[in-house]
PDB file of N, CA and C in Angstrom:
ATOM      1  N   UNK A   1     -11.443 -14.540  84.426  1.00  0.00           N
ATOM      2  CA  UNK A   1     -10.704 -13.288  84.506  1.00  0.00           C
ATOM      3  C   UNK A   1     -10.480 -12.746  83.108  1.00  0.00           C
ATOM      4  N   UNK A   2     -10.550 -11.617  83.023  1.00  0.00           N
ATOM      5  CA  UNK A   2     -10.209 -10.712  81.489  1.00  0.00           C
ATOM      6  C   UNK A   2      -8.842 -10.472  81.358  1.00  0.00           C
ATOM      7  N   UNK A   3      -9.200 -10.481  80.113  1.00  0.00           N
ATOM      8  CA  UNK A   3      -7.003 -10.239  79.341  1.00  0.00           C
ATOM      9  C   UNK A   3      -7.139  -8.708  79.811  1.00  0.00           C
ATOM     10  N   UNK A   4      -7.921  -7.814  79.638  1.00  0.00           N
ATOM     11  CA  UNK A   4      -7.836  -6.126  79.859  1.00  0.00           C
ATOM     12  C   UNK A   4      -8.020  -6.147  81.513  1.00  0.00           C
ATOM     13  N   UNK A   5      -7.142  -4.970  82.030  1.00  0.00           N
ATOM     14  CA  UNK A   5      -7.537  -4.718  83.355  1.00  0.00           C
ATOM     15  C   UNK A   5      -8.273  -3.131  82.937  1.00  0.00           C
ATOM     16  N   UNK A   6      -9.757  -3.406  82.668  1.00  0.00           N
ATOM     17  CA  UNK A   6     -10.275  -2.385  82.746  1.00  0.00           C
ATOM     18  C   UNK A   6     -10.731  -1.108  83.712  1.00  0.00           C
ATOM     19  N   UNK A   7     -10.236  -1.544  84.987  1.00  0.00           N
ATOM     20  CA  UNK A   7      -9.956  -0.294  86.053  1.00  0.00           C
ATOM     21  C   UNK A   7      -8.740   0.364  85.633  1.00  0.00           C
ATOM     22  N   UNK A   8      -8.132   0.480  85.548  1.00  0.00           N
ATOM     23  CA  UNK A   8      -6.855   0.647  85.220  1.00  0.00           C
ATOM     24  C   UNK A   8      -6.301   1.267  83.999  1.00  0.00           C
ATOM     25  N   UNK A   9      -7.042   0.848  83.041  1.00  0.00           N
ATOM     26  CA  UNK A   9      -6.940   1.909  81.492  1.00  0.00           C
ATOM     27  C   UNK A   9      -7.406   3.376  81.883  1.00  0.00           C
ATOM     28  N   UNK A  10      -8.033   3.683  82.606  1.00  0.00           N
ATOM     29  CA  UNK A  10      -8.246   5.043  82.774  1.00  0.00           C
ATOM     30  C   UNK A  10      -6.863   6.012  82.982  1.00  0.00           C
ATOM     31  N   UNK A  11      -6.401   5.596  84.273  1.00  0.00           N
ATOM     32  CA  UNK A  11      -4.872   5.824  84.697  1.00  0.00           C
ATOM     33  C   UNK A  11      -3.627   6.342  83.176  1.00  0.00           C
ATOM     34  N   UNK A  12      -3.604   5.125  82.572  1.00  0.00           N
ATOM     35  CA  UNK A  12      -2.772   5.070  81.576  1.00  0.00           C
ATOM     36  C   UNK A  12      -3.063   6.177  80.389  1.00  0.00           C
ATOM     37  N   UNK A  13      -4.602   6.564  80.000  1.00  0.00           N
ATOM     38  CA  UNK A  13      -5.280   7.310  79.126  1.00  0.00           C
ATOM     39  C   UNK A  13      -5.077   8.787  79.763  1.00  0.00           C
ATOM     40  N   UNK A  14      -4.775   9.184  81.043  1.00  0.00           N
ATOM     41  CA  UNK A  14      -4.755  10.263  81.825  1.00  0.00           C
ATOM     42  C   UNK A  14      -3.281  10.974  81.305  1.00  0.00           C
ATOM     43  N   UNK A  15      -2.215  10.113  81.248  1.00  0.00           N
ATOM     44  CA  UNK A  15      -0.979   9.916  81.043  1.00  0.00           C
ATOM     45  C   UNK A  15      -0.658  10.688  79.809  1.00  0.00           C
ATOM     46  N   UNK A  16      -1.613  10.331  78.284  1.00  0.00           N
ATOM     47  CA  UNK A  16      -1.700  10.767  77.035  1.00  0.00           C
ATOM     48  C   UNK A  16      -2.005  12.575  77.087  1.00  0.00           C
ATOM     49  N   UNK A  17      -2.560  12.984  78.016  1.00  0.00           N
ATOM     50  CA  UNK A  17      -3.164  14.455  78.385  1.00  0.00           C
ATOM     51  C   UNK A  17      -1.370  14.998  78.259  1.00  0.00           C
ATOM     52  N   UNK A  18      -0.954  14.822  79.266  1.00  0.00           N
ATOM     53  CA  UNK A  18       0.925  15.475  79.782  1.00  0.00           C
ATOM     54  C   UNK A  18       1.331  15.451  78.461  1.00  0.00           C
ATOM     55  N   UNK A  19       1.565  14.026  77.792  1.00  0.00           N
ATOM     56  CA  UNK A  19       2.111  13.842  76.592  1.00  0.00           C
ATOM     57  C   UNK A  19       2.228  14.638  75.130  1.00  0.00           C
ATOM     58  N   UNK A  20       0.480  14.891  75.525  1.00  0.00           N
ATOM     59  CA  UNK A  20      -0.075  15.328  74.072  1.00  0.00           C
ATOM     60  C   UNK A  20       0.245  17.340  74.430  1.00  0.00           C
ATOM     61  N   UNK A  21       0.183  17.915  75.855  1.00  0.00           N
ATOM     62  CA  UNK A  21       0.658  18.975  76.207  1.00  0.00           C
ATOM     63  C   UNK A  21       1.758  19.680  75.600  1.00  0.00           C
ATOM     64  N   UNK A  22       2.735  18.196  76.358  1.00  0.00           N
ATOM     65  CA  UNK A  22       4.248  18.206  75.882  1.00  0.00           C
ATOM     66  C   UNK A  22       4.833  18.745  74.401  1.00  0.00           C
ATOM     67  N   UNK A  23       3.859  17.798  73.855  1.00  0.00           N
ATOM     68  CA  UNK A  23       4.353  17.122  72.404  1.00  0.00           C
ATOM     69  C   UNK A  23       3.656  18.974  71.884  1.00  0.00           C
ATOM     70  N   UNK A  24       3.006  19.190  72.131  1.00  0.00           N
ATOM     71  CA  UNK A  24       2.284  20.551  71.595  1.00  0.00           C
ATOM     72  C   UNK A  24       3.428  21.827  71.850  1.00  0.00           C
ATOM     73  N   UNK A  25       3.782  21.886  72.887  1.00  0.00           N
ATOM     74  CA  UNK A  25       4.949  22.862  73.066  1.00  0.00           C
ATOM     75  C   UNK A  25       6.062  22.958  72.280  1.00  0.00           C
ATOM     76  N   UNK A  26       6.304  21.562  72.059  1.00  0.00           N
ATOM     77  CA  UNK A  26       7.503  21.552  71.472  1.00  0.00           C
ATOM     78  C   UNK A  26       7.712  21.972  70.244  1.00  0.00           C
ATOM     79  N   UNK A  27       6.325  21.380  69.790  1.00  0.00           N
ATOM     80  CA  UNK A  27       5.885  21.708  68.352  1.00  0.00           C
ATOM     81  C   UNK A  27       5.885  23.524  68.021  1.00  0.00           C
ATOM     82  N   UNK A  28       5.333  23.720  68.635  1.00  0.00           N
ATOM     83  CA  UNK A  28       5.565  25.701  69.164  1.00  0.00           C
ATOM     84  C   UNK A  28       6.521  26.040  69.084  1.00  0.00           C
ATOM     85  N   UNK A  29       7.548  25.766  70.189  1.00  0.00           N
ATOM     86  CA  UNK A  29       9.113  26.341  69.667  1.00  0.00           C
ATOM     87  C   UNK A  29       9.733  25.689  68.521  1.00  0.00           C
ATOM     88  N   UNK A  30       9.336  25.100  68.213  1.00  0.00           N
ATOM     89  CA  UNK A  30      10.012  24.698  66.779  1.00  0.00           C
ATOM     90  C   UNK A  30       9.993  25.426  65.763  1.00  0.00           C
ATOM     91  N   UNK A  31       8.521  26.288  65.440  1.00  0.00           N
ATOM     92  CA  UNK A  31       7.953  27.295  64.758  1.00  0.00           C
ATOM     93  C   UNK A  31       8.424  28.385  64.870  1.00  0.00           C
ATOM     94  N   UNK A  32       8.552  28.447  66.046  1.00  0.00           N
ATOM     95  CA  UNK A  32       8.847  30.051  66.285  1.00  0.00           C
ATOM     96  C   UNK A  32      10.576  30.508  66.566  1.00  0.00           C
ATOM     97  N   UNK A  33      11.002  29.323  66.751  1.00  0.00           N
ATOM     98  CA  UNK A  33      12.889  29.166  66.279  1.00  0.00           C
ATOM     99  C   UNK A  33      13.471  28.000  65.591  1.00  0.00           C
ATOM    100  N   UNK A  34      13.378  28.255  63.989  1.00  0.00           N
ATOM    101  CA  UNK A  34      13.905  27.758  63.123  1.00  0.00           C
ATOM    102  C   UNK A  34      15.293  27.051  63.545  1.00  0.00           C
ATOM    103  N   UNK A  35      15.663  25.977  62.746  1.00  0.00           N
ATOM    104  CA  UNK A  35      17.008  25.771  63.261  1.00  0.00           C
ATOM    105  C   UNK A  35      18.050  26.287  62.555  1.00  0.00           C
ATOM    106  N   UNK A  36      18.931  26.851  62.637  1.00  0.00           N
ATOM    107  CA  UNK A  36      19.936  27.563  62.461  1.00  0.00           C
ATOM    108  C   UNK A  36      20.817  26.639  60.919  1.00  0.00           C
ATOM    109  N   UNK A  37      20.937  27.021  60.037  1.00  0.00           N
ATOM    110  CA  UNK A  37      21.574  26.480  58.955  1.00  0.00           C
ATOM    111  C   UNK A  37      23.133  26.803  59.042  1.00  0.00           C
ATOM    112  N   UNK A  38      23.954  25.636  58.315  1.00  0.00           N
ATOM    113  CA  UNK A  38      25.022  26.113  57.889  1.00  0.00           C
ATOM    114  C   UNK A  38      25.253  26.397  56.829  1.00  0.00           C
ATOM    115  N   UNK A  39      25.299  27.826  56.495  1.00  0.00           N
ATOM    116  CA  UNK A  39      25.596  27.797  55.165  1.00  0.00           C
ATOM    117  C   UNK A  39      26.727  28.131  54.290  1.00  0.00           C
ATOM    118  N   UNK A  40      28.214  27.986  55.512  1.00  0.00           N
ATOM    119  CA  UNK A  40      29.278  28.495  55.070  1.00  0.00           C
ATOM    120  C   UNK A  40      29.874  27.649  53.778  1.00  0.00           C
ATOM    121  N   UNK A  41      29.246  27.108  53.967  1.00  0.00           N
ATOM    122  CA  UNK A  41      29.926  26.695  52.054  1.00  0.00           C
ATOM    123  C   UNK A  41      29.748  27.265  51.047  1.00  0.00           C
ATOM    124  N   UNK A  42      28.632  28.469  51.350  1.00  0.00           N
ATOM    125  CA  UNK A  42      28.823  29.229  49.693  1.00  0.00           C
ATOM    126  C   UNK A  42      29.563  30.362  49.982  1.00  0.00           C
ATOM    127  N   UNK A  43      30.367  30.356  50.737  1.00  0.00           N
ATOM    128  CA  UNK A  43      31.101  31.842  51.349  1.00  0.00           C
ATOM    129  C   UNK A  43      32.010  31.677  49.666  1.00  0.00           C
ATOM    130  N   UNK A  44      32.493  31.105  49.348  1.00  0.00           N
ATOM    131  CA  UNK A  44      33.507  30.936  48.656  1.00  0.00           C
ATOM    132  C   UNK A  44      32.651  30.581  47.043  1.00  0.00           C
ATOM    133  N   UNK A  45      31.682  31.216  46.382  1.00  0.00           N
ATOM    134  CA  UNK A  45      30.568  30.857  45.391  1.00  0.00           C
ATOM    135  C   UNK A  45      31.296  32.288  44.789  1.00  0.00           C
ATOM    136  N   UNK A  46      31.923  32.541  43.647  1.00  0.00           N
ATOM    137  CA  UNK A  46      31.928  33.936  43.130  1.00  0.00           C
ATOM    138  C   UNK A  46      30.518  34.409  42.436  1.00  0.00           C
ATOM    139  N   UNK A  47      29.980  35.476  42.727  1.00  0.00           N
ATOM    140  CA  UNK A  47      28.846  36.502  42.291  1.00  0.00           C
ATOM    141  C   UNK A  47      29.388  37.783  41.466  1.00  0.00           C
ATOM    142  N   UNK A  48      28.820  38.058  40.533  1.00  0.00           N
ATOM    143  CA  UNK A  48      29.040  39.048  39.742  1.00  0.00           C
ATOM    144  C   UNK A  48      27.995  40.081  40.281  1.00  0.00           C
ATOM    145  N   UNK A  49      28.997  41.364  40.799  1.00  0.00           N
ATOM    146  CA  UNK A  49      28.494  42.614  41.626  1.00  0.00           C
ATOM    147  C   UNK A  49      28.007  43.258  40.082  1.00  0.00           C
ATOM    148  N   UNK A  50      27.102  44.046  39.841  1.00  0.00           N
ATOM    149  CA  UNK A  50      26.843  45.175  38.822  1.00  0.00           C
ATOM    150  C   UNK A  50      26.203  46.421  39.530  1.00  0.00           C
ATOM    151  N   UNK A  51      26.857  47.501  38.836  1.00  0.00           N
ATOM    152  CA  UNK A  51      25.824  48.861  39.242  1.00  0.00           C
ATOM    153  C   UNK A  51      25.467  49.526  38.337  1.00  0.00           C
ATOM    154  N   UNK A  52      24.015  49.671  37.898  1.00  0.00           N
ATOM    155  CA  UNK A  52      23.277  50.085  36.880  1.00  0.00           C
ATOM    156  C   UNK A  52      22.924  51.340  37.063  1.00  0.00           C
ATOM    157  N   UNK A  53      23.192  52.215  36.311  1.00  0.00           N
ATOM    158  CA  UNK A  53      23.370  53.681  36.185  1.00  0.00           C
ATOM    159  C   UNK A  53      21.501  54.199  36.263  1.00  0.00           C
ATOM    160  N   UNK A  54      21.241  53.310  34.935  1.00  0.00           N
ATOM    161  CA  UNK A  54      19.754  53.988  34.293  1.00  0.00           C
ATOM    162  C   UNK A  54      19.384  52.914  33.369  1.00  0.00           C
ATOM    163  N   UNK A  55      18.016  52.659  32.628  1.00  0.00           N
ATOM    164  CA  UNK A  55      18.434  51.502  31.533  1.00  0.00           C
ATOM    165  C   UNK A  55      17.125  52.604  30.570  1.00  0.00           C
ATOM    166  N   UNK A  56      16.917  52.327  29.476  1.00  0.00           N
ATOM    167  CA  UNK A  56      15.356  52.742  28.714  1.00  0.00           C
ATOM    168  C   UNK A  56      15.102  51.890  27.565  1.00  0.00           C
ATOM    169  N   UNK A  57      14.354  51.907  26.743  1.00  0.00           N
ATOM    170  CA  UNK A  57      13.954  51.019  25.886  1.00  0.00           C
ATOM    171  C   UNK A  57      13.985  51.691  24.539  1.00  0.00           C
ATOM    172  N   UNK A  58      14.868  50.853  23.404  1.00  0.00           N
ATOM    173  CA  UNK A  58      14.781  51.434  21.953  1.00  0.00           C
ATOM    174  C   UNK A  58      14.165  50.558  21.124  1.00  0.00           C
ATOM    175  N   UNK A  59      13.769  51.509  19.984  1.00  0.00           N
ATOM    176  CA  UNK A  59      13.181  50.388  18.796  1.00  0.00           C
ATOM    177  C   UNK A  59      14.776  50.581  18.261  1.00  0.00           C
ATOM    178  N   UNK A  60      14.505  49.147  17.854  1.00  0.00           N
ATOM    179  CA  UNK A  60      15.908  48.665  16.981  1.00  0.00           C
ATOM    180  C   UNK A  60      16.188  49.769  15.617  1.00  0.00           C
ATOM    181  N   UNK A  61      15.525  49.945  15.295  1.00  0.00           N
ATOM    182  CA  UNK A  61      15.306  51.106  14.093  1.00  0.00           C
ATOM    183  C   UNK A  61      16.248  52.722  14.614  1.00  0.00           C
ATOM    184  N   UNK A  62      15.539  52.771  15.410  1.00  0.00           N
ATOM    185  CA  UNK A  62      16.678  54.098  16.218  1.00  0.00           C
ATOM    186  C   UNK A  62      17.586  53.861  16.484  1.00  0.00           C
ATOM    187  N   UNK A  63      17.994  52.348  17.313  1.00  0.00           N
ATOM    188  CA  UNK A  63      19.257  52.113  17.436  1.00  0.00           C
ATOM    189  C   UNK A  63      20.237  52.192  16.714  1.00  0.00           C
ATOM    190  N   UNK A  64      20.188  51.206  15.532  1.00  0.00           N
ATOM    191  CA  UNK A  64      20.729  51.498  14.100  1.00  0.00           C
ATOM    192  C   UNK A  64      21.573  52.491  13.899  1.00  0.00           C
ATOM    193  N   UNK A  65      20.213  53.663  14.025  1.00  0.00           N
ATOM    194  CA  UNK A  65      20.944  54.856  13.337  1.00  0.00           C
ATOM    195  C   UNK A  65      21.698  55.684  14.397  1.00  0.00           C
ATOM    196  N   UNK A  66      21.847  55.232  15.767  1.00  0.00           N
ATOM    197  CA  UNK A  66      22.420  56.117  16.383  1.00  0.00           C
ATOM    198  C   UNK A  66      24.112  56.453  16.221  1.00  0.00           C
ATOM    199  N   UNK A  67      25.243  57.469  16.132  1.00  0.00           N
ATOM    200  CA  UNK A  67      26.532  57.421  15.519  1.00  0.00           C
ATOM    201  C   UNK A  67      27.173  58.280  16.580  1.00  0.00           C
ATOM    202  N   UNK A  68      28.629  58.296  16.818  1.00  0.00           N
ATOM    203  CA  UNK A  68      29.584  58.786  17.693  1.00  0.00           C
ATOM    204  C   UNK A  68      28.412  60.548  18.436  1.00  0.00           C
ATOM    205  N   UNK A  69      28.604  60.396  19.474  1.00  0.00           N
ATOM    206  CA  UNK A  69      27.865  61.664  19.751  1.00  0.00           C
ATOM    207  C   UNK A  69      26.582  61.676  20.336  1.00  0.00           C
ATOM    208  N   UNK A  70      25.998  60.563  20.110  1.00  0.00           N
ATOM    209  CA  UNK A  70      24.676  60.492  19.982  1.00  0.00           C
ATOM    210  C   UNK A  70      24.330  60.740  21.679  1.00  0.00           C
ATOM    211  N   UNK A  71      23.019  61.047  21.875  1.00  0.00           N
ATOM    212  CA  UNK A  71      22.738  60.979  23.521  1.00  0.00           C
ATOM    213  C   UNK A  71      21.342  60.018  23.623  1.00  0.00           C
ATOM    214  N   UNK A  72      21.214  59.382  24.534  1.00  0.00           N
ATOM    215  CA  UNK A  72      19.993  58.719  24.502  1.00  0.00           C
ATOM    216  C   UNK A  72      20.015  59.091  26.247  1.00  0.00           C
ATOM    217  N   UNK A  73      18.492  59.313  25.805  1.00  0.00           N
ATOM    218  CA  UNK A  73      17.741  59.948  27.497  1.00  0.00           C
ATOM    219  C   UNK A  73      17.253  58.504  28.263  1.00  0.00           C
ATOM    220  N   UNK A  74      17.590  58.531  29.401  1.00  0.00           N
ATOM    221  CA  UNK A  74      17.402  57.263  30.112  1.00  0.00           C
ATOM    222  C   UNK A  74      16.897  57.497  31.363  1.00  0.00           C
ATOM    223  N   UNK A  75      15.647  56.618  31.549  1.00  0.00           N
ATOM    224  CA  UNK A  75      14.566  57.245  32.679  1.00  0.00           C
ATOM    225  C   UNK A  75      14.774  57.466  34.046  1.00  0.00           C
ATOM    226  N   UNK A  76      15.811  57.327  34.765  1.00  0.00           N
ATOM    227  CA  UNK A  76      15.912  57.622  35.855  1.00  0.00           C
ATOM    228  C   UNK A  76      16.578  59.097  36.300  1.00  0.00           C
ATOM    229  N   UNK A  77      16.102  59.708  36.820  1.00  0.00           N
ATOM    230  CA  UNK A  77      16.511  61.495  37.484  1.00  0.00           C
ATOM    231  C   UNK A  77      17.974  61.278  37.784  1.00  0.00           C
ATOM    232  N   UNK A  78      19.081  62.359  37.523  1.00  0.00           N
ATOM    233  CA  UNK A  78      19.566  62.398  38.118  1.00  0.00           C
ATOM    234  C   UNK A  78      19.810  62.600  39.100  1.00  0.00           C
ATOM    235  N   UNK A  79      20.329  62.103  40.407  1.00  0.00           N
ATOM    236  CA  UNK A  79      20.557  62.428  41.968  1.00  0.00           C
ATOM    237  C   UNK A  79      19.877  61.050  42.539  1.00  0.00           C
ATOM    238  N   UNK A  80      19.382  59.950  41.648  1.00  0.00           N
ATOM    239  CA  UNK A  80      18.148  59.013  42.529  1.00  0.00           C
ATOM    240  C   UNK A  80      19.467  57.779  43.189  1.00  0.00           C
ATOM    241  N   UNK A  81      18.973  56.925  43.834  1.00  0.00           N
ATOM    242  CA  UNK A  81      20.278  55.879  44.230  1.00  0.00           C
ATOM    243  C   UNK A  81      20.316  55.247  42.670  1.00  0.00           C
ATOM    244  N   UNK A  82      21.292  54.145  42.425  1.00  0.00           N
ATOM    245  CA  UNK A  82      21.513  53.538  41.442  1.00  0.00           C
ATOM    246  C   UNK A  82      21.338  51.959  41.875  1.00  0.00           C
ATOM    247  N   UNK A  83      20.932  51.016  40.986  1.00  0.00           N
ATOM    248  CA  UNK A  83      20.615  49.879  41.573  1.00  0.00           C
ATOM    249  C   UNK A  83      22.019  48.709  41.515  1.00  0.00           C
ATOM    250  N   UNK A  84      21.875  47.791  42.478  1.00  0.00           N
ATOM    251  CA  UNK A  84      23.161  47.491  42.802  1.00  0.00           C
ATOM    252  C   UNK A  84      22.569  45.766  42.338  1.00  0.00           C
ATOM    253  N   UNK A  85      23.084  45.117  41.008  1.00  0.00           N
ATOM    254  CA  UNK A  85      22.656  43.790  40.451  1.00  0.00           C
ATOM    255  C   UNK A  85      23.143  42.599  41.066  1.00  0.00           C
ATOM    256  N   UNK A  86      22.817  41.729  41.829  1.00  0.00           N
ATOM    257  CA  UNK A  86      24.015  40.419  42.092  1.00  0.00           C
ATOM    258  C   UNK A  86      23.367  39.214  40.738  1.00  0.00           C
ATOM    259  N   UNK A  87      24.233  39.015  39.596  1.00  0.00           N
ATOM    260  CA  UNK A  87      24.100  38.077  38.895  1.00  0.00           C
ATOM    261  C   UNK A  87      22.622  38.589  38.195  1.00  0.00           C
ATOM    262  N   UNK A  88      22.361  39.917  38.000  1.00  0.00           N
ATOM    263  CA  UNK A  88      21.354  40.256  37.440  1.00  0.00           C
ATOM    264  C   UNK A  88      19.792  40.244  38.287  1.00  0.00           C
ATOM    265  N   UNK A  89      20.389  40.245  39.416  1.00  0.00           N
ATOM    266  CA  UNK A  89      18.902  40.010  40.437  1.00  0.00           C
ATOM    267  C   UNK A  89      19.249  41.504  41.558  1.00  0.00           C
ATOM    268  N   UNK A  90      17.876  42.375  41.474  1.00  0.00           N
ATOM    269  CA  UNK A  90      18.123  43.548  42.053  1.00  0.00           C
ATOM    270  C   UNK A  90      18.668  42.982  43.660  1.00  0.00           C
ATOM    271  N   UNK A  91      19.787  44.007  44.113  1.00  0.00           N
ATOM    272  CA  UNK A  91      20.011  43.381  45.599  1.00  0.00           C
ATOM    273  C   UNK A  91      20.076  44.834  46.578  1.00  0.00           C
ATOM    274  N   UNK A  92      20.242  46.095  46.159  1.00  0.00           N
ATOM    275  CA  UNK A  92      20.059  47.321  46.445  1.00  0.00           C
ATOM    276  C   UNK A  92      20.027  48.472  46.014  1.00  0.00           C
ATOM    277  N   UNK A  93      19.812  49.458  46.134  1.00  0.00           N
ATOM    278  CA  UNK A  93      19.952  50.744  46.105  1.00  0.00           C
ATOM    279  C   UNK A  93      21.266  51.092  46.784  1.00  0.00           C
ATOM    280  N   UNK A  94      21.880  52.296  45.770  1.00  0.00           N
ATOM    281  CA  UNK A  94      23.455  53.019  46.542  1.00  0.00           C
ATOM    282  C   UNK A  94      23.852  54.015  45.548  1.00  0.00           C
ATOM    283  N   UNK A  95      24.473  54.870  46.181  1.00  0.00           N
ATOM    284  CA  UNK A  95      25.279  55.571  46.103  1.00  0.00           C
ATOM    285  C   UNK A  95      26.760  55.139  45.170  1.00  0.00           C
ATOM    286  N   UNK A  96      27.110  56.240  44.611  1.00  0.00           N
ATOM    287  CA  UNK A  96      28.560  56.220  44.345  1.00  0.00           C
ATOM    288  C   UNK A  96      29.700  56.797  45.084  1.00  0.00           C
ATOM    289  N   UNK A  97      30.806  56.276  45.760  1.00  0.00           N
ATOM    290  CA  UNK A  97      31.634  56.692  46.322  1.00  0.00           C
ATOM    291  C   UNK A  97      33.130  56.269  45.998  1.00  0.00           C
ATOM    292  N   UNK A  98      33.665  56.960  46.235  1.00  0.00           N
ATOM    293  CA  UNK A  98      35.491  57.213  45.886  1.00  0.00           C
ATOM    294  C   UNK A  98      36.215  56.649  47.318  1.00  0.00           C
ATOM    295  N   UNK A  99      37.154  55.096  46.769  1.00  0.00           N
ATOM    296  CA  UNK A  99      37.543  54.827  48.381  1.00  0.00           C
ATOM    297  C   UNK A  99      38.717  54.570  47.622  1.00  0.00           C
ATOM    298  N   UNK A 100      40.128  54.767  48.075  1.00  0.00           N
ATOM    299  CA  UNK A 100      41.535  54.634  47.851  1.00  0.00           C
ATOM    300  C   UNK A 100      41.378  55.001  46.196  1.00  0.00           C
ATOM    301  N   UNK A 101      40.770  56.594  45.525  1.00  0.00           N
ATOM    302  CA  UNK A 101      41.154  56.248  44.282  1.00  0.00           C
ATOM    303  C   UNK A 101      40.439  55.711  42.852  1.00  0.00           C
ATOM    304  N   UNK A 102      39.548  54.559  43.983  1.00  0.00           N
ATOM    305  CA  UNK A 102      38.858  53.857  43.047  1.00  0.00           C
ATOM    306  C   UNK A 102      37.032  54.155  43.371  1.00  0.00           C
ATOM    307  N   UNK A 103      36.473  54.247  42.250  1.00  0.00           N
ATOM    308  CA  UNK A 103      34.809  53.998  42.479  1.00  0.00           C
ATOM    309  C   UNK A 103      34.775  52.427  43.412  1.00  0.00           C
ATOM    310  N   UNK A 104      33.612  53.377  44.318  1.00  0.00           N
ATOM    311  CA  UNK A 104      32.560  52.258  45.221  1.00  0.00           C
ATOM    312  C   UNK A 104      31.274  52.575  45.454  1.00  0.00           C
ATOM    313  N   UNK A 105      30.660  51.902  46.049  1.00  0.00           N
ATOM    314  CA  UNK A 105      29.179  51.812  46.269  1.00  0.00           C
ATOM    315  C   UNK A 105      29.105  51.967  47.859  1.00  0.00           C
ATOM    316  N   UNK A 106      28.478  53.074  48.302  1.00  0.00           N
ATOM    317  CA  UNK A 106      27.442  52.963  49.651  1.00  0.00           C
ATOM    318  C   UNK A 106      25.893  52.248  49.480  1.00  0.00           C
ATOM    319  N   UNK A 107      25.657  51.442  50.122  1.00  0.00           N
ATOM    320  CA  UNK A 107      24.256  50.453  50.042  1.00  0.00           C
ATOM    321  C   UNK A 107      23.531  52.101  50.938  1.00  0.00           C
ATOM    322  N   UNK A 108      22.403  52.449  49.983  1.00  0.00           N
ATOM    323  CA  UNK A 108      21.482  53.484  50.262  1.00  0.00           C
ATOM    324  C   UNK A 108      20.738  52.520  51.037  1.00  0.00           C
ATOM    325  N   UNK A 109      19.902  51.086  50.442  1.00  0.00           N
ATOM    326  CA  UNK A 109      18.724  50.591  50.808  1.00  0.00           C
ATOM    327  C   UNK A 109      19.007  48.915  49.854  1.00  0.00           C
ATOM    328  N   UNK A 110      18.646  48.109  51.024  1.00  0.00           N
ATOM    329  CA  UNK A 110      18.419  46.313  50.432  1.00  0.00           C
ATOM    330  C   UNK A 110      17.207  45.868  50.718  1.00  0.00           C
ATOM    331  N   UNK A 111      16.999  45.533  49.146  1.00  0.00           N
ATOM    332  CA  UNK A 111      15.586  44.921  49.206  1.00  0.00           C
ATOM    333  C   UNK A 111      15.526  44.041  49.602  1.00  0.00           C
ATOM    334  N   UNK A 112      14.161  43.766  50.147  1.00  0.00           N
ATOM    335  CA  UNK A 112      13.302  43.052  51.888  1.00  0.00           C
ATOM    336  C   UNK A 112      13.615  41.683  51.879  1.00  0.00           C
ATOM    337  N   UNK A 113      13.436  40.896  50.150  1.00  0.00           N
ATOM    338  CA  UNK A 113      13.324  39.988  50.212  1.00  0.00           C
ATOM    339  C   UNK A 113      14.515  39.016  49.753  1.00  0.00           C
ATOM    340  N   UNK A 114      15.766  40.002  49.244  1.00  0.00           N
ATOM    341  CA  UNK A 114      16.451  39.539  48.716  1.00  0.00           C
ATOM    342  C   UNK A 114      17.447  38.324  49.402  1.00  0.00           C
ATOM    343  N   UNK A 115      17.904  38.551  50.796  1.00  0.00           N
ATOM    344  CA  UNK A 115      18.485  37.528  51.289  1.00  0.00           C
ATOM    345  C   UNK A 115      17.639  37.015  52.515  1.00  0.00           C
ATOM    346  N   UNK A 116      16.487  37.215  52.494  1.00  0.00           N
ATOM    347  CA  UNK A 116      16.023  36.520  53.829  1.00  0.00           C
ATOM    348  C   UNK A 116      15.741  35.262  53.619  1.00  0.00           C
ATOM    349  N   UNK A 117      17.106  34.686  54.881  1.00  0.00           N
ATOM    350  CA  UNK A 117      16.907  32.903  55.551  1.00  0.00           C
ATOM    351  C   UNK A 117      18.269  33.273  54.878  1.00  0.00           C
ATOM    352  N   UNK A 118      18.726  33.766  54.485  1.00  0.00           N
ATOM    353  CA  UNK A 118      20.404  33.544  54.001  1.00  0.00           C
ATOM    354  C   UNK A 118      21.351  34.414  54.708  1.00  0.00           C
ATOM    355  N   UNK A 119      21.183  35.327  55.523  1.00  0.00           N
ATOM    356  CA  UNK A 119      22.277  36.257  56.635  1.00  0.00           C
ATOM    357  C   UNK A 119      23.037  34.930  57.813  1.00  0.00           C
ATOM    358  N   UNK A 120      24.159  35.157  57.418  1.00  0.00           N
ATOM    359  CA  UNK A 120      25.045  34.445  58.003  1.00  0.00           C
ATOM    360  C   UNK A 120      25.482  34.640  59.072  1.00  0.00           C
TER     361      UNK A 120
END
């Protein structure tokens, strides 16, 4: 008599088909729904907000000589949005607005890539 019951391995090898199905699906939704992070621990991380008017570029030589009065032309039109910095990394486009008194920002537009996988 044989140690293998070779009628019988067929059965068991049939079994691996469901399995390997299974195992494939799962693998699918896994892809296609990430698992959900926690990321409330940086709720409380302070970020330095900036809103940048316009910026342009000087030779140090002009700079120098510039004195009370002076105007330096800076490339952006007036009327365009203004860019909105977190920690020096562009995070939108906005507006200026007046809320209780004080200057604020309306978000015109947030760039695409700036927090995606990080919306809470």
């Amino acid at each position: 008599m044989n140690e293998f019951d070779v009628d019988n391995m067929d059965l068991e090898l049939d079994g691996l088909d469901d399995l390997d199905d299974q195992l494939m699906e799962e693998a699918i939704a896994m892809e296609e729904k990430p698992p959900a992070r926690d990321l409330s621990f940086f709720h409380n991380i302070p970020v330095d907000v900036t809103l940048e008017v316009a910026s342009t570029k000087l030779m140090l030589g002009d700079l120098m000589q510039l004195s009370s009065g002076a105007v330096i032309e800076l490339e952006k039109v007036a009327g365009e949005p203004l860019d909105v910095k977190v920690n020096g990394q562009m995070l939108a486009s906005a507006e200026v607005v007046v809320v209780n008194g004080k200057y604020g920002i309306k978000l015109v537009d947030i760039v695409d890539d700036v927090l995606n996988g990080f919306r809470l």
